[in-house]
C-alpha atoms as a PDB file:
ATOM      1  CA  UNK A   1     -12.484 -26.346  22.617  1.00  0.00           C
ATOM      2  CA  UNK A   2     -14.019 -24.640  19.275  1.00  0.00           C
ATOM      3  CA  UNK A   3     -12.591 -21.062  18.306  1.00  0.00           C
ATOM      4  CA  UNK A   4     -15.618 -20.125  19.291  1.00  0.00           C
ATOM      5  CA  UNK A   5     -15.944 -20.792  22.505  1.00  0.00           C
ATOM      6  CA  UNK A   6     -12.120 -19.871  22.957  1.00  0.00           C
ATOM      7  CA  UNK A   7     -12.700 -16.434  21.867  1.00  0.00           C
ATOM      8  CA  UNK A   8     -15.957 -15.936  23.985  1.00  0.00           C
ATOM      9  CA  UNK A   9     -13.859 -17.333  27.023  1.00  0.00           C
ATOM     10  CA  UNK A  10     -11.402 -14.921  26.999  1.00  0.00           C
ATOM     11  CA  UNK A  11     -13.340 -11.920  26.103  1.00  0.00           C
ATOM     12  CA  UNK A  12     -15.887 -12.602  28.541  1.00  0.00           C
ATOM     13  CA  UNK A  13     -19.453 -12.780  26.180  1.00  0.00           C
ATOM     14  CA  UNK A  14     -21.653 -15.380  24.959  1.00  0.00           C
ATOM     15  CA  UNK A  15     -20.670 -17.928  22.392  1.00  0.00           C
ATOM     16  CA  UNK A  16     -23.111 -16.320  19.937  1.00  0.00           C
ATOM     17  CA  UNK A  17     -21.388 -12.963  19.307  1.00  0.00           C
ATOM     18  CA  UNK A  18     -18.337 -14.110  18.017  1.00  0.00           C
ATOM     19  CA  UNK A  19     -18.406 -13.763  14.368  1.00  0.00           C
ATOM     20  CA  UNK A  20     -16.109 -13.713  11.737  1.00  0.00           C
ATOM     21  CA  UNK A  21     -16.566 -10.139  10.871  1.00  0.00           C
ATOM     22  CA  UNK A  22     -16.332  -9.089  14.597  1.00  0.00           C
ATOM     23  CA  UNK A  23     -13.015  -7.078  15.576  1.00  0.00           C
ATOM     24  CA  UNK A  24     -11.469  -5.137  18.111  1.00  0.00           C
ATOM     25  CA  UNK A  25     -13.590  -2.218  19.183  1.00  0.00           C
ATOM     26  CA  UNK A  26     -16.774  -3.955  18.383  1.00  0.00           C
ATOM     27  CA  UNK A  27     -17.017  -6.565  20.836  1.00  0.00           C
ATOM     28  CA  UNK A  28     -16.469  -4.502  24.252  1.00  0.00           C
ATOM     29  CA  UNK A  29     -14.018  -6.607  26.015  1.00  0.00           C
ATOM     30  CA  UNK A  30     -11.514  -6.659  22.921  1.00  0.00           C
ATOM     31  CA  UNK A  31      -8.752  -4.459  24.083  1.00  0.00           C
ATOM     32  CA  UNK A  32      -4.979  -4.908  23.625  1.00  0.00           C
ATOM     33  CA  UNK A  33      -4.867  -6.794  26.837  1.00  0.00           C
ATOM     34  CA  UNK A  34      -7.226  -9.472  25.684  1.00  0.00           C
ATOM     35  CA  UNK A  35      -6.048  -9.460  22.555  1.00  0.00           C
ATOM     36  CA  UNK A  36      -2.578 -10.842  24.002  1.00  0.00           C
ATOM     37  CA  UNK A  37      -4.384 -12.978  26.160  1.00  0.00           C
ATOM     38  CA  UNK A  38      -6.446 -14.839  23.359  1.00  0.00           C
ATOM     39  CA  UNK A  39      -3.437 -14.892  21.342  1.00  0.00           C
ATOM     40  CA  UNK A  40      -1.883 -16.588  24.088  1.00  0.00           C
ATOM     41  CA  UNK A  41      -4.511 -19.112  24.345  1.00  0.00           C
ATOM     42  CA  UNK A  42      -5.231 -19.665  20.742  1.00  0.00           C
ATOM     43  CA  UNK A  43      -0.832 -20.818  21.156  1.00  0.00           C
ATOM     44  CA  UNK A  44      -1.571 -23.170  23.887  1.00  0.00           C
ATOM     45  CA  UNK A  45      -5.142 -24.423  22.670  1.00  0.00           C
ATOM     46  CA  UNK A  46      -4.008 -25.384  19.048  1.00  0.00           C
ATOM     47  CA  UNK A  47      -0.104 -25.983  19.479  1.00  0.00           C
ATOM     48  CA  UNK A  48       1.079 -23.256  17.121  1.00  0.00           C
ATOM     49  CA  UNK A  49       2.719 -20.066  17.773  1.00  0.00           C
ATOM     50  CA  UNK A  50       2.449 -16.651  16.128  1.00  0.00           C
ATOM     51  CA  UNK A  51       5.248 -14.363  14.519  1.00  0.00           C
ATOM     52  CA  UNK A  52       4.983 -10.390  14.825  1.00  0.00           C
ATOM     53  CA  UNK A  53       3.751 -10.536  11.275  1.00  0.00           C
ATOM     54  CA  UNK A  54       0.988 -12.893  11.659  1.00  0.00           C
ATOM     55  CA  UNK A  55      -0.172 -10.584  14.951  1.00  0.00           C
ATOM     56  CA  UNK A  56      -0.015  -7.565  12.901  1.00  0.00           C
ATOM     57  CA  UNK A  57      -2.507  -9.353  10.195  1.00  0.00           C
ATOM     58  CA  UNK A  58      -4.727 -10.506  13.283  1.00  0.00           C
ATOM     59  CA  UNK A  59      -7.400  -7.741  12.957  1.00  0.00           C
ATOM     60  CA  UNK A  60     -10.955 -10.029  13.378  1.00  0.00           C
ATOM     61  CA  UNK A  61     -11.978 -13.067  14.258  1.00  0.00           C
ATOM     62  CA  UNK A  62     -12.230 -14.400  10.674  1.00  0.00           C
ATOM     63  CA  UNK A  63      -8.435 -13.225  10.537  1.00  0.00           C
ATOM     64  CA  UNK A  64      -8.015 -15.859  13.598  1.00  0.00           C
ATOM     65  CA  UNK A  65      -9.653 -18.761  11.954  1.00  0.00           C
ATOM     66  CA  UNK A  66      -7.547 -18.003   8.535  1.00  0.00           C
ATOM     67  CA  UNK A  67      -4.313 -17.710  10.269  1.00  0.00           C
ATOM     68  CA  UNK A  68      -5.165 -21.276  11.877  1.00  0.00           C
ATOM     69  CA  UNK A  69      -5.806 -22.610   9.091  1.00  0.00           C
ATOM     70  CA  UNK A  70      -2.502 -21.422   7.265  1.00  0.00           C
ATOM     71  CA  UNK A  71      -0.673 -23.596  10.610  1.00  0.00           C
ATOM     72  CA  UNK A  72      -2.611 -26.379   9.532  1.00  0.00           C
ATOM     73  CA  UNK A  73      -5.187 -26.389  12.255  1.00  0.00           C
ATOM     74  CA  UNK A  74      -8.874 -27.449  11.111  1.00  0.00           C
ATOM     75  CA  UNK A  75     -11.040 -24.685  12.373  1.00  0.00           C
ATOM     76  CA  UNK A  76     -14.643 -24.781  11.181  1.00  0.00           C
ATOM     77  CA  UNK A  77     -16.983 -21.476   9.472  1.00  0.00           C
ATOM     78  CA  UNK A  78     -19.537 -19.874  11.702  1.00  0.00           C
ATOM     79  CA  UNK A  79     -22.402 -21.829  11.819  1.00  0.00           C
ATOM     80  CA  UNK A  80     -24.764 -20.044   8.738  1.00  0.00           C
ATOM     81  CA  UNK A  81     -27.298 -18.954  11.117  1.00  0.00           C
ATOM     82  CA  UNK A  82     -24.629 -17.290  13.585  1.00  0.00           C
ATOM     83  CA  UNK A  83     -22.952 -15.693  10.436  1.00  0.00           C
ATOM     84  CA  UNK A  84     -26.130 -14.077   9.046  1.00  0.00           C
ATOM     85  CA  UNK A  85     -26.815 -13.115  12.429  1.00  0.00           C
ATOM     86  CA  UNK A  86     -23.227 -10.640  12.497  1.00  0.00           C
ATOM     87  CA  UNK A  87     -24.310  -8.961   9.167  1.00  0.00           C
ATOM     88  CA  UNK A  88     -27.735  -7.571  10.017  1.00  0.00           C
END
């Protein structure tokens, strides 16, 4: 499953809100309780596990894909028309 469709999973929108720039507070459902449970996830989807330092960096979703990325897992961008999309 794409981080995409991971994060809209657990948060409970559609596919096309999830942005990099998007963070807790923005997108409704992101609370401290879903933030556990997509970390969670993210650990069992991709086979990596998080230290209290990476969670603290964790503050948006482009933080997510970065943090991947620095495990070793190949996470794609935002699709360009998606990412213009979360700037307007």
């Amino acid at each position: 499953m794409e981080l995409t469709e991971i994060v809209a999973d657990v948060l409970g929108i559609t596919p096309d809100r999830v942005v990099d720039s998007a963070r807790p507070g923005e997108l409704e459902n992101w609370d401290s309780v879903r933030h556990v449970h997509l970390i969670m996830r993210l650990e069992k989807s991709y086979g990596v596990s998080f230290d209290y330092a990476e969670l603290t960096r964790i503050t948006s979703v482009g933080d997510i894909r970065s943090a991947l990325r620095e495990k070793g897992v190949a996470v794609g961008a935002v699709p360009a028309a998606r990412a213009e999309k979360g700037n307007v």
